[in-house]
PDB file of N, CA and C in Angstrom:
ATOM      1  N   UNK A   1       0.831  -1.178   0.000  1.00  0.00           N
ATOM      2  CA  UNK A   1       0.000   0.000   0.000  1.00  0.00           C
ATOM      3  C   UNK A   1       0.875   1.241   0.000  1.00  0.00           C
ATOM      4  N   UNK A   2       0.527   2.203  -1.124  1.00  0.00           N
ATOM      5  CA  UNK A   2       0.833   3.578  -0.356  1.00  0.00           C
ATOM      6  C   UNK A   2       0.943   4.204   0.365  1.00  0.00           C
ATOM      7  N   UNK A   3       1.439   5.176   0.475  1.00  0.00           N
ATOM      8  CA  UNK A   3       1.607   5.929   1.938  1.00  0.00           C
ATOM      9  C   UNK A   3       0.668   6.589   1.384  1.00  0.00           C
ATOM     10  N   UNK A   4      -0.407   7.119   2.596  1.00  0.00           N
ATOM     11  CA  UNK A   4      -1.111   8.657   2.260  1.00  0.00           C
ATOM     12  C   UNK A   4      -1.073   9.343   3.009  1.00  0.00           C
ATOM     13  N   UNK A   5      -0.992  11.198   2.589  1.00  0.00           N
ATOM     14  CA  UNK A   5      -1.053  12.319   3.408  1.00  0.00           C
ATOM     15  C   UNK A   5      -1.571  11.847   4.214  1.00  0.00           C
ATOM     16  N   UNK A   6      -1.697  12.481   5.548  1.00  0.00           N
ATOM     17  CA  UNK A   6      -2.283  12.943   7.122  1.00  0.00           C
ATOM     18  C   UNK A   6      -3.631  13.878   6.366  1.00  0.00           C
ATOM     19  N   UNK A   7      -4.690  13.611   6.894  1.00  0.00           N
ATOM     20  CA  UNK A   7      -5.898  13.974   6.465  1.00  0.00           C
ATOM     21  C   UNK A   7      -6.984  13.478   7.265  1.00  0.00           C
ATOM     22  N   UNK A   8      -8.283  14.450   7.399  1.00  0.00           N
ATOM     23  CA  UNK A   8      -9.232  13.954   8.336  1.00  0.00           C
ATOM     24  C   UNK A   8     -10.057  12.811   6.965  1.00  0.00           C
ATOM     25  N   UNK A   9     -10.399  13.398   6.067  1.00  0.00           N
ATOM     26  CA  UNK A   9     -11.548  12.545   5.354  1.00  0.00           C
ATOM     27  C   UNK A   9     -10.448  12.015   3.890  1.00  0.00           C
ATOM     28  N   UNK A  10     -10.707  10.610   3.109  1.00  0.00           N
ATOM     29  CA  UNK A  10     -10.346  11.010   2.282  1.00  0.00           C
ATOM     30  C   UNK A  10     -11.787  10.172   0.989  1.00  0.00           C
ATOM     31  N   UNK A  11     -11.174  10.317   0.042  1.00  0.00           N
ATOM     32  CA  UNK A  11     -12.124  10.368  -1.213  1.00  0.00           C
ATOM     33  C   UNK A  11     -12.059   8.945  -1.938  1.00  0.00           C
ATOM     34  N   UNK A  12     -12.874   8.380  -2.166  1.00  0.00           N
ATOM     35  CA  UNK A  12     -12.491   6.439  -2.607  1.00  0.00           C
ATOM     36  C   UNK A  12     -11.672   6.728  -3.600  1.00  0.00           C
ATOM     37  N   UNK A  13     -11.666   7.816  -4.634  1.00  0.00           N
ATOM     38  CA  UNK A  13     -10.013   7.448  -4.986  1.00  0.00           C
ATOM     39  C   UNK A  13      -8.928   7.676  -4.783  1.00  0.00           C
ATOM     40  N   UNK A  14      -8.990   8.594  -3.474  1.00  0.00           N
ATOM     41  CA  UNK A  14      -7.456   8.616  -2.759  1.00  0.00           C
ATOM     42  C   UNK A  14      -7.124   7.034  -2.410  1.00  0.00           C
ATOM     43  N   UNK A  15      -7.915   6.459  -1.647  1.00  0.00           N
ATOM     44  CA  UNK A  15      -7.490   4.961  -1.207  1.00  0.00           C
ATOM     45  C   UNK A  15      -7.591   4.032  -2.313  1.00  0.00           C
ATOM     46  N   UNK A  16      -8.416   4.096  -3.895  1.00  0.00           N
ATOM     47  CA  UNK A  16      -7.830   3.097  -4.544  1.00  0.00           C
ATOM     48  C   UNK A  16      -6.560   2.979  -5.074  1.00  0.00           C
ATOM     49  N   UNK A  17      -6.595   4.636  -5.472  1.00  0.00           N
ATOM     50  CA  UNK A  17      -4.805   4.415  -5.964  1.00  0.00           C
ATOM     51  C   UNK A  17      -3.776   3.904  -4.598  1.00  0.00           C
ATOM     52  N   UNK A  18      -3.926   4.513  -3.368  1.00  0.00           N
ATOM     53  CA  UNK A  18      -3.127   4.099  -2.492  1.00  0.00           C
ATOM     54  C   UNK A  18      -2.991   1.781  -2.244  1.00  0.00           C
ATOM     55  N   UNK A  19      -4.505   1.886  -2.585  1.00  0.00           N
ATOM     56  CA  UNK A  19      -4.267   0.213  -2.171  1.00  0.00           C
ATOM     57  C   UNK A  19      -4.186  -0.365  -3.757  1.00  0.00           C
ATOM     58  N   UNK A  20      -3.769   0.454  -4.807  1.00  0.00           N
ATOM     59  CA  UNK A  20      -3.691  -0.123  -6.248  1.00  0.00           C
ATOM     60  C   UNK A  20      -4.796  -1.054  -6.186  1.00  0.00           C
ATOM     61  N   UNK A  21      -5.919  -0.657  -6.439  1.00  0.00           N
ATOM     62  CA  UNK A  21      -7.034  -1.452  -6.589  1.00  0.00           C
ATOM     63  C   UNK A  21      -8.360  -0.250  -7.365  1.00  0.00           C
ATOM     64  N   UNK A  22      -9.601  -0.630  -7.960  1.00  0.00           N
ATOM     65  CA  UNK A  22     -10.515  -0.323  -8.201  1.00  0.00           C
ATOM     66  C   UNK A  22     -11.028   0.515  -7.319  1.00  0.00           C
ATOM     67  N   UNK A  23     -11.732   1.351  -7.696  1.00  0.00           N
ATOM     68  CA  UNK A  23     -12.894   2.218  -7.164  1.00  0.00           C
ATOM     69  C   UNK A  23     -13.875   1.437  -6.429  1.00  0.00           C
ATOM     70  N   UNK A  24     -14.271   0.869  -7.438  1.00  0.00           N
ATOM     71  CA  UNK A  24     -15.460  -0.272  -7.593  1.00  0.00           C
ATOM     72  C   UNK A  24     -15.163  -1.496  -6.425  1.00  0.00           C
ATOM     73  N   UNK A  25     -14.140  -1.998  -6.140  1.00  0.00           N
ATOM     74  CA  UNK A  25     -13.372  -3.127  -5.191  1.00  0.00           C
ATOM     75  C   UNK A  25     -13.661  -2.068  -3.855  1.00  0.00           C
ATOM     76  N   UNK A  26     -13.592  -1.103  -3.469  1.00  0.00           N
ATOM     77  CA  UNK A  26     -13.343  -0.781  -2.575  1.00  0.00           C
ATOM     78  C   UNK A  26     -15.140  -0.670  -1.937  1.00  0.00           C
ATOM     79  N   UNK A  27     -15.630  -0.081  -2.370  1.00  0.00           N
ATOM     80  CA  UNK A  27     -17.082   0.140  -2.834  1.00  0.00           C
ATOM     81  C   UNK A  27     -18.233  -0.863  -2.737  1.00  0.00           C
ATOM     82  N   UNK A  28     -17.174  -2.486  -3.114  1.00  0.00           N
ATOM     83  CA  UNK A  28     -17.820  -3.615  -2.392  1.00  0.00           C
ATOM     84  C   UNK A  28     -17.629  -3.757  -0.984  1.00  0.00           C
ATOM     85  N   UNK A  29     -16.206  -3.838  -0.877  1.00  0.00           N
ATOM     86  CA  UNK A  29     -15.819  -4.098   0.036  1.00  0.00           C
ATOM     87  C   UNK A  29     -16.486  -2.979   1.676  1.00  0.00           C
ATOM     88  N   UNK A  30     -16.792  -2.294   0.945  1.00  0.00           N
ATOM     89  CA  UNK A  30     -17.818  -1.566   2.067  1.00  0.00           C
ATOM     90  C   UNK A  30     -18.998  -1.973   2.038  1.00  0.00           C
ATOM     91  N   UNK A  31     -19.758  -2.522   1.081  1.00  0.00           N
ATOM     92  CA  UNK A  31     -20.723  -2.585   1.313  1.00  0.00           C
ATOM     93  C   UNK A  31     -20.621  -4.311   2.106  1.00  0.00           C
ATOM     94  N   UNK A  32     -20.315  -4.492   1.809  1.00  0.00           N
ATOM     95  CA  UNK A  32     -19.435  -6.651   2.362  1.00  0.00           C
ATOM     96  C   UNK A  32     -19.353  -5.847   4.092  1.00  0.00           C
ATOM     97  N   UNK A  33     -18.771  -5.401   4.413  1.00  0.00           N
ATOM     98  CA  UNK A  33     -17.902  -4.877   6.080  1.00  0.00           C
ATOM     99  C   UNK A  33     -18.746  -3.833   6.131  1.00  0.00           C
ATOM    100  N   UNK A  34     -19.804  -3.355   5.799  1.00  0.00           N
ATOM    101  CA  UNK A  34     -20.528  -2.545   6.424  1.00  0.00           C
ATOM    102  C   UNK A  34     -20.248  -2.455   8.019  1.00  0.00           C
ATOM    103  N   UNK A  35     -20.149  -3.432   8.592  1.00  0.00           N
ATOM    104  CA  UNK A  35     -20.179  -3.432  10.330  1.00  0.00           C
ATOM    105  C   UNK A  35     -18.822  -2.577  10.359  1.00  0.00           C
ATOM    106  N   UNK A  36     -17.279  -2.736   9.872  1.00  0.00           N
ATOM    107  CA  UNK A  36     -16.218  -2.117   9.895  1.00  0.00           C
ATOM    108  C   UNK A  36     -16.349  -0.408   9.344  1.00  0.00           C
ATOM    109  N   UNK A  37     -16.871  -0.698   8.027  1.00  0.00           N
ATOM    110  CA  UNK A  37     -16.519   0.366   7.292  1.00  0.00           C
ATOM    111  C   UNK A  37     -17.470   1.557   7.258  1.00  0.00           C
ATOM    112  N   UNK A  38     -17.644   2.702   7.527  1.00  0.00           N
ATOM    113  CA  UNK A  38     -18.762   3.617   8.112  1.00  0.00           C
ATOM    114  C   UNK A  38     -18.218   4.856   7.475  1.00  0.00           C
ATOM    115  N   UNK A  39     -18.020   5.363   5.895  1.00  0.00           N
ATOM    116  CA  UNK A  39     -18.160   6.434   5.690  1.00  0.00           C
ATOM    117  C   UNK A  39     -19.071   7.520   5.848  1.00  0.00           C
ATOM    118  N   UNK A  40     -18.567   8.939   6.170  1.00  0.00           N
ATOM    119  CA  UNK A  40     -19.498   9.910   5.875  1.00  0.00           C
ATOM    120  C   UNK A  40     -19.916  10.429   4.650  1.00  0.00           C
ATOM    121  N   UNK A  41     -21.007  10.909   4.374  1.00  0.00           N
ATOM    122  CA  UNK A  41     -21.301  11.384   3.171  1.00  0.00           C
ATOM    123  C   UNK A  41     -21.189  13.307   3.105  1.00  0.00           C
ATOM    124  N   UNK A  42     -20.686  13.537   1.847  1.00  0.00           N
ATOM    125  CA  UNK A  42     -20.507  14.876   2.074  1.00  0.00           C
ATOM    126  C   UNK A  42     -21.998  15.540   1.421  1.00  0.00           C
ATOM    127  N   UNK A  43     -22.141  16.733   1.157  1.00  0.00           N
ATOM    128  CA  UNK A  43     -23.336  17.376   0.402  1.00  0.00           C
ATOM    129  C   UNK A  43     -23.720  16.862  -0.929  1.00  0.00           C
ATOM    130  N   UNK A  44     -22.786  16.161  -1.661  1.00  0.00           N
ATOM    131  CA  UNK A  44     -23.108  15.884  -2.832  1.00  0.00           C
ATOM    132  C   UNK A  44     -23.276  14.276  -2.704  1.00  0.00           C
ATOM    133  N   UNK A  45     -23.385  13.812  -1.468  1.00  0.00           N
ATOM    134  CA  UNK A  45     -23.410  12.569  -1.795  1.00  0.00           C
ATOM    135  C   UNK A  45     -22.490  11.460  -1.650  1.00  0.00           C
ATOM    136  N   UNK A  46     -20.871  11.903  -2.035  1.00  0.00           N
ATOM    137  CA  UNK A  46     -19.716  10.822  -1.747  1.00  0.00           C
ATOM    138  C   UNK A  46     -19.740  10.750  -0.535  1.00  0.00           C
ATOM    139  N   UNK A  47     -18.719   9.573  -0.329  1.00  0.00           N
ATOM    140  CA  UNK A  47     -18.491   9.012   0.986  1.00  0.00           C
ATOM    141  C   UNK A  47     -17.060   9.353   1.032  1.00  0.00           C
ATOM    142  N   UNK A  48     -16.951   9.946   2.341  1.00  0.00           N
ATOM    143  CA  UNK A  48     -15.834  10.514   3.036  1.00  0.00           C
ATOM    144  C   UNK A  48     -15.574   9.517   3.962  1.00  0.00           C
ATOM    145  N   UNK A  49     -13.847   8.821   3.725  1.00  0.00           N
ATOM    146  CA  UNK A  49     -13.830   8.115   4.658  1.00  0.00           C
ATOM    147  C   UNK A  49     -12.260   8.333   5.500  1.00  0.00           C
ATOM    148  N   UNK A  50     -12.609   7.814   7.252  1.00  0.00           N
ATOM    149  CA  UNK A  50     -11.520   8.352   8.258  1.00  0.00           C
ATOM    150  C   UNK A  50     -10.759   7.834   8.289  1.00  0.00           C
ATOM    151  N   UNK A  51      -9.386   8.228   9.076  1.00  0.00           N
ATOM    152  CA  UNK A  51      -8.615   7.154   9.040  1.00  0.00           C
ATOM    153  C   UNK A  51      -8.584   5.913   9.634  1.00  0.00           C
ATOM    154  N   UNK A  52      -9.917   5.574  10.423  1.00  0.00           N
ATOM    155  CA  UNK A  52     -10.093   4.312  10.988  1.00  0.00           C
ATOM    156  C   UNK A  52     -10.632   3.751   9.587  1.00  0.00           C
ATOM    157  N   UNK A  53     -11.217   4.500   8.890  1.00  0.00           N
ATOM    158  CA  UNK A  53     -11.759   3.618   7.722  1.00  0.00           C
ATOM    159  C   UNK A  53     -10.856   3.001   7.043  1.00  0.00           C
ATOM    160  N   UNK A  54      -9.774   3.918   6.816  1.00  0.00           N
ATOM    161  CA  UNK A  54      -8.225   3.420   6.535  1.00  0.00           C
ATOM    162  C   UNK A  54      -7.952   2.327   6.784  1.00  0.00           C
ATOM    163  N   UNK A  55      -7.449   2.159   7.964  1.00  0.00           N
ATOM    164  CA  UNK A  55      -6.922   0.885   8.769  1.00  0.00           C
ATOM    165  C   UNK A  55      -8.463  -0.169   8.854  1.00  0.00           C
ATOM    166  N   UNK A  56      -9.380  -0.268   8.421  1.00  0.00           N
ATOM    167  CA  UNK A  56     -10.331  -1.494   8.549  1.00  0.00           C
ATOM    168  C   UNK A  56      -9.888  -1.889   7.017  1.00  0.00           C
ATOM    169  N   UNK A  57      -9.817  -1.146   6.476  1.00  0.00           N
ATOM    170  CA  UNK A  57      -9.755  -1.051   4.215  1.00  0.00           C
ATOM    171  C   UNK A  57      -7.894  -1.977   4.588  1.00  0.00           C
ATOM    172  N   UNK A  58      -7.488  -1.407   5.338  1.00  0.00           N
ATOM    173  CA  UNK A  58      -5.943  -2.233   5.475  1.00  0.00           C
ATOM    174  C   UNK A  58      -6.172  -3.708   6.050  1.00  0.00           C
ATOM    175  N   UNK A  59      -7.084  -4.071   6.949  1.00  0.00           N
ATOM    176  CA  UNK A  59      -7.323  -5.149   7.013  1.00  0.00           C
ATOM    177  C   UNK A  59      -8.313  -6.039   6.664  1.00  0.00           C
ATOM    178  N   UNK A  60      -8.773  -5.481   5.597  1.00  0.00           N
ATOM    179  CA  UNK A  60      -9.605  -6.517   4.585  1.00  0.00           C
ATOM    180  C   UNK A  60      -8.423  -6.770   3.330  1.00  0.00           C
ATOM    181  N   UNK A  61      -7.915  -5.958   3.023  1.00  0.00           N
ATOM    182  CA  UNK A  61      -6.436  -6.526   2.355  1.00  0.00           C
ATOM    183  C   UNK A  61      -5.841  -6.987   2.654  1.00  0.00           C
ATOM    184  N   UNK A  62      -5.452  -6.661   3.763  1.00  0.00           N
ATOM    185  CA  UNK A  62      -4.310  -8.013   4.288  1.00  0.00           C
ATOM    186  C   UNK A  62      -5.191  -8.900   4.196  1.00  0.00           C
ATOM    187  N   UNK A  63      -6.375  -9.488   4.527  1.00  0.00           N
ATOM    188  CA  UNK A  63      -6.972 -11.165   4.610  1.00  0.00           C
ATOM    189  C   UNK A  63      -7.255 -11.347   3.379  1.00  0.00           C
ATOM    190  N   UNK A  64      -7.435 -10.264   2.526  1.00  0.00           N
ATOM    191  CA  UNK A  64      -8.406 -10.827   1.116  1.00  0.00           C
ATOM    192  C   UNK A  64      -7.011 -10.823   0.155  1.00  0.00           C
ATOM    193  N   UNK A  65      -6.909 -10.129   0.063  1.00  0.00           N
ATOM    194  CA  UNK A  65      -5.383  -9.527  -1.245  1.00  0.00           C
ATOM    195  C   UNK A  65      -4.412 -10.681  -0.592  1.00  0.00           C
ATOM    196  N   UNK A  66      -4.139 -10.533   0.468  1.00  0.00           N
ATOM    197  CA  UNK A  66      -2.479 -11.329   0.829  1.00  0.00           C
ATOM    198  C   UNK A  66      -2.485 -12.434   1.296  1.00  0.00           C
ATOM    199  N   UNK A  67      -3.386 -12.631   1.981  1.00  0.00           N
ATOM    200  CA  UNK A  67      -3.614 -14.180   2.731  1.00  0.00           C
ATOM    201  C   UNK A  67      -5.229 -15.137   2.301  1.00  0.00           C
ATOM    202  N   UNK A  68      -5.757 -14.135   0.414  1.00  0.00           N
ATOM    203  CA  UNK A  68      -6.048 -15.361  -0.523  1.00  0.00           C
ATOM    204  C   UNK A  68      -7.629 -15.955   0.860  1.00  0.00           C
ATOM    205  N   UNK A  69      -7.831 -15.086   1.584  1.00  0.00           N
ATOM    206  CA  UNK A  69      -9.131 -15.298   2.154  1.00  0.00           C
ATOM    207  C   UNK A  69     -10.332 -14.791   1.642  1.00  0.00           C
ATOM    208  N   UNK A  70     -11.280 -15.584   1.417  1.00  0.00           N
ATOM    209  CA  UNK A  70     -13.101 -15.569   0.906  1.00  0.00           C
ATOM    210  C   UNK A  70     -13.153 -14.238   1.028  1.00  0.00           C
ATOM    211  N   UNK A  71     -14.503 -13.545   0.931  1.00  0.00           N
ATOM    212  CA  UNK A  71     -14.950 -12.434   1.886  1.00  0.00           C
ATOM    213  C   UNK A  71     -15.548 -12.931   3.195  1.00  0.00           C
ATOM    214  N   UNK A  72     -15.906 -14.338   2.835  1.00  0.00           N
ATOM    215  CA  UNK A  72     -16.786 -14.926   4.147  1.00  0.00           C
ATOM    216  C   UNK A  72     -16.173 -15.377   5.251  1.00  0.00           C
ATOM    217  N   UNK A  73     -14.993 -15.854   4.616  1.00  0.00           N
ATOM    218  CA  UNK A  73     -14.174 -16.310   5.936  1.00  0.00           C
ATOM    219  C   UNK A  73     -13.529 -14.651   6.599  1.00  0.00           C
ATOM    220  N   UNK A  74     -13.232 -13.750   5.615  1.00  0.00           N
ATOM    221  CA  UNK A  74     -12.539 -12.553   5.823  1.00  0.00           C
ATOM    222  C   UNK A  74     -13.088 -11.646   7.016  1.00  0.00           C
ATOM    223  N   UNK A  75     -14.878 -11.770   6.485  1.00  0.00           N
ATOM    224  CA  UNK A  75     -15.373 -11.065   7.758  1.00  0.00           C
ATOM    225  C   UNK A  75     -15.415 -11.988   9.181  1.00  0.00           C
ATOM    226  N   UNK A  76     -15.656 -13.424   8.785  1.00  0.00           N
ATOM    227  CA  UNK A  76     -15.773 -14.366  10.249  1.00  0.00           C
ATOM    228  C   UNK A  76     -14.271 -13.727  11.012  1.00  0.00           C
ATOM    229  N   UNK A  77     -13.482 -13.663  10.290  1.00  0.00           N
ATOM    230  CA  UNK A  77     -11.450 -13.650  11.094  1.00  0.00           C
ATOM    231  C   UNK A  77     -11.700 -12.379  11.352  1.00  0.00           C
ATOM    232  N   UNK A  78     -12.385 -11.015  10.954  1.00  0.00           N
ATOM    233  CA  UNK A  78     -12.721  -9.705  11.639  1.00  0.00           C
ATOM    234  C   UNK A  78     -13.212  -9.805  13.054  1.00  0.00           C
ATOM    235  N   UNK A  79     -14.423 -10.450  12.775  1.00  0.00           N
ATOM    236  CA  UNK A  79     -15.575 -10.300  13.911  1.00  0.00           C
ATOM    237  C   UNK A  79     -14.676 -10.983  15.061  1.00  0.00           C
ATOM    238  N   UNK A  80     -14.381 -11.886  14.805  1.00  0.00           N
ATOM    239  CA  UNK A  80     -13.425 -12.533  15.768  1.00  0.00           C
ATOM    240  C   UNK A  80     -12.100 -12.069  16.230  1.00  0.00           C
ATOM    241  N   UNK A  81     -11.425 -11.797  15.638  1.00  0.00           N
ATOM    242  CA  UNK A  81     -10.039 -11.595  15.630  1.00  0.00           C
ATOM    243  C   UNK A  81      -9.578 -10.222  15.060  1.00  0.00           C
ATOM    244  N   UNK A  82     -10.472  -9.104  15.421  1.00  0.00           N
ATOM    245  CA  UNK A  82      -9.537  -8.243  14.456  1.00  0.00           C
ATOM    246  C   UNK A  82      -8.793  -7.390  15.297  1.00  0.00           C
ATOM    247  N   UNK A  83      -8.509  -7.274  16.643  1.00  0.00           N
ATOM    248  CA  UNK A  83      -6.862  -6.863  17.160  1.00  0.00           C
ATOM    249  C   UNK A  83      -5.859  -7.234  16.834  1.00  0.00           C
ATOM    250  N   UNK A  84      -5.665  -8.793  16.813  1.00  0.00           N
ATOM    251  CA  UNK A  84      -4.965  -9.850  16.856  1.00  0.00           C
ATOM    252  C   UNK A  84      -4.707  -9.397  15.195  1.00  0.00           C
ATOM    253  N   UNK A  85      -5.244  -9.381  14.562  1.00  0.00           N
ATOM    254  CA  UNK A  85      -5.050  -9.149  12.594  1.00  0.00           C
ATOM    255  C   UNK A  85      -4.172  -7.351  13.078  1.00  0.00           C
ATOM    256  N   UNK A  86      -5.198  -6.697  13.453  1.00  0.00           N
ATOM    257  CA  UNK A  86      -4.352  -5.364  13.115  1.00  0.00           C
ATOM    258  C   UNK A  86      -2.871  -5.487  13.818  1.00  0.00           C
ATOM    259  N   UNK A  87      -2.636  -5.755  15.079  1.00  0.00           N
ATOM    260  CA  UNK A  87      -1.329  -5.824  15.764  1.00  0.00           C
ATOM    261  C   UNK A  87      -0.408  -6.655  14.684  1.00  0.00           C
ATOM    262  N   UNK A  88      -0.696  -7.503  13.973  1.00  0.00           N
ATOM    263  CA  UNK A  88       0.135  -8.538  13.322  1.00  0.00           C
ATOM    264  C   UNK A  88       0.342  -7.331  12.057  1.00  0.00           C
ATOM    265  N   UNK A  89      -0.838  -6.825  11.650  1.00  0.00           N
ATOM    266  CA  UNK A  89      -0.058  -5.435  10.915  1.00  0.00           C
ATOM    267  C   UNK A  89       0.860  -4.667  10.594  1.00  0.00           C
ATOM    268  N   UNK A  90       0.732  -4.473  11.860  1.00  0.00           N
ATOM    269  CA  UNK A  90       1.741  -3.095  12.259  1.00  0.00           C
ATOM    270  C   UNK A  90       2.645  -3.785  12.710  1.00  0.00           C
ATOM    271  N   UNK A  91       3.208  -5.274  13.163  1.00  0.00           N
ATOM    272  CA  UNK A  91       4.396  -5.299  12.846  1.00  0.00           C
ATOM    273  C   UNK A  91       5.093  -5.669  11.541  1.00  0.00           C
ATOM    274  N   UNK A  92       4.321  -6.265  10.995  1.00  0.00           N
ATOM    275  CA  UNK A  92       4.754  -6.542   9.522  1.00  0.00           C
ATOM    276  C   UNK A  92       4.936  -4.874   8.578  1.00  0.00           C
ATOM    277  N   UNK A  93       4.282  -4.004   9.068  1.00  0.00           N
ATOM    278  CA  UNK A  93       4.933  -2.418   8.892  1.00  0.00           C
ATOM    279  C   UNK A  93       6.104  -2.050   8.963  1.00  0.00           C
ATOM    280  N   UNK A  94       5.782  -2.476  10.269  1.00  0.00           N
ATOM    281  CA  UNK A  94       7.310  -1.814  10.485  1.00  0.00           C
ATOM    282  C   UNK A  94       8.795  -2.576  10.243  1.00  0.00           C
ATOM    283  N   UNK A  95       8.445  -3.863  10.232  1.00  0.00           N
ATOM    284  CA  UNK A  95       9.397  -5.025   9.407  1.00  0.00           C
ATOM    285  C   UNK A  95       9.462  -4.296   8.173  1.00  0.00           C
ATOM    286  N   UNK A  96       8.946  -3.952   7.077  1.00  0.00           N
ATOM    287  CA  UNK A  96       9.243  -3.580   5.603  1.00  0.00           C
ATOM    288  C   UNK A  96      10.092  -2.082   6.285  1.00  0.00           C
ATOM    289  N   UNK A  97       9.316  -1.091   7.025  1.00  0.00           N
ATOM    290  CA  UNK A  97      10.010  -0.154   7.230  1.00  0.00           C
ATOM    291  C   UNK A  97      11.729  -0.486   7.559  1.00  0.00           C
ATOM    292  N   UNK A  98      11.930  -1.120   8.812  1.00  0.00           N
ATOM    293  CA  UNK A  98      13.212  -1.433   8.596  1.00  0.00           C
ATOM    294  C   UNK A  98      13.966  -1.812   7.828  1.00  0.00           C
ATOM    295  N   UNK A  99      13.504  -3.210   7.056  1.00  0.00           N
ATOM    296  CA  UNK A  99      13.896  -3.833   5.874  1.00  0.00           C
ATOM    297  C   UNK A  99      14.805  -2.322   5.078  1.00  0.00           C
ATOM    298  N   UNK A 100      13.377  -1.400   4.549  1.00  0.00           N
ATOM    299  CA  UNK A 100      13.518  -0.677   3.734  1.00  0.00           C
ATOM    300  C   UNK A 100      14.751   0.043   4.373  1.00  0.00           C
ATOM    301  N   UNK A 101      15.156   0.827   5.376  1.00  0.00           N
ATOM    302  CA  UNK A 101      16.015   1.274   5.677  1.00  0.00           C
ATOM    303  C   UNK A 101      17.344   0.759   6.300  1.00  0.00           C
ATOM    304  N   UNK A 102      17.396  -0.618   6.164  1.00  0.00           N
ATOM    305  CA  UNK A 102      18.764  -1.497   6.382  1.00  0.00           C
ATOM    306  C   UNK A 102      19.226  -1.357   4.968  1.00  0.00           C
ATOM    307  N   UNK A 103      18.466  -1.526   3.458  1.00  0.00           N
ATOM    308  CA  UNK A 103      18.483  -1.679   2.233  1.00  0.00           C
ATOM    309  C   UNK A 103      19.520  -0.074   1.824  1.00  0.00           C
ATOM    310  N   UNK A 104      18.703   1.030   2.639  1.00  0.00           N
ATOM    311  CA  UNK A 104      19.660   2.310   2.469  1.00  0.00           C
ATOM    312  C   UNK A 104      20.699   2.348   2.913  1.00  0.00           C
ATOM    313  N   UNK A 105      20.921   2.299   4.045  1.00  0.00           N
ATOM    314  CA  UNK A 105      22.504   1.687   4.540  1.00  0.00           C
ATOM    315  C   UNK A 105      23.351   0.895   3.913  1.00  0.00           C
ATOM    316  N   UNK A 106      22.751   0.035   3.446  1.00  0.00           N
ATOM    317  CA  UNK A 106      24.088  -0.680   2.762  1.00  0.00           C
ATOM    318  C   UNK A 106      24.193  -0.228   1.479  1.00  0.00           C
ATOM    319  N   UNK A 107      23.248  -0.081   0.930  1.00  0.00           N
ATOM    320  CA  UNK A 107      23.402   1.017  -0.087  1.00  0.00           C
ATOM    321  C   UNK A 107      24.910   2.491  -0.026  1.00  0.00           C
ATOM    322  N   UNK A 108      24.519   2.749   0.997  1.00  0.00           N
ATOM    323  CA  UNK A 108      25.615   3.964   1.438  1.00  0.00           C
ATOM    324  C   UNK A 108      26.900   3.562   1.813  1.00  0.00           C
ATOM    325  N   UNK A 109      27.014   1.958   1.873  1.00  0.00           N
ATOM    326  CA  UNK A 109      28.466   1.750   2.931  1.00  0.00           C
ATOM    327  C   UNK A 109      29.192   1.704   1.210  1.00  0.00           C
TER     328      UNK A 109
END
C-alpha cells in the first residue's frame, strides 16, 4: 500500500490508488464490512472516509489480497479476531520499514 497524506476525510479514490485497486473493489468491500466500514457522506453525496476507515480497508487486504481469504471467511477472522489481525499489521509495517532502511545503509556503505 501507499503511503497517504495525514488527512481527516479522504475520497475512494485517494485509497484506490493508495491500495492499487478499483474504485469499484473498494465500494464492495464496504458494502461486504458494512459493520467495519462507516463512511461519511458529504453534500453531494460521496463518501468521506476516516482514518479508521483506513486501517479497517488495510485489514480486509491483508486477509483478502495477501492471505487469498473468501470475503466470508474474511469477515468471520474480523468479527473474531480483528486486534490480533491489526497488531500482526503493524508489525509486519514496520518489518518492511526497517527492511527498507537497512536496504539504504548498505546502499551507502
Amino acid at each position: 500500500m501507499k503511503t497517504l497524506p495525514e488527512k481527516v476525510y479522504y475520497r475512494i479514490n485517494e485509497l484506490a490508488d493508495a491500495f492499487d485497486l478499483k474504485p469499484s473493489v473498494l465500494r464492495y468491500w464496504q458494502k461486504e464490512f458494512s459493520f467495519l466500514i462507516k463512511p461519511k457522506k458529504n453534500a453531494k453525496g460521496e463518501s468521506l472516509f476516516t482514518q479508521k476507515d483506513v486501517e479497517n480497508f488495510k485489514l480486509i487486504y491483508h486477509l483478502v489480497k495477501e492471505n487469498k481469504y473468501k470475503l466470508e471467511g474474511a469477515k468471520k477472522k474480523l468479527r473474531t479476531e480483528r486486534q490480533k489481525i491489526s497488531k500482526n499489521i503493524n508489525v509486519i509495517e514496520r518489518l518492511v520499514n526497517i527492511k527498507q532502511q537497512l536496504i539504504k545503509i548498505r546502499d551507502n556503505l
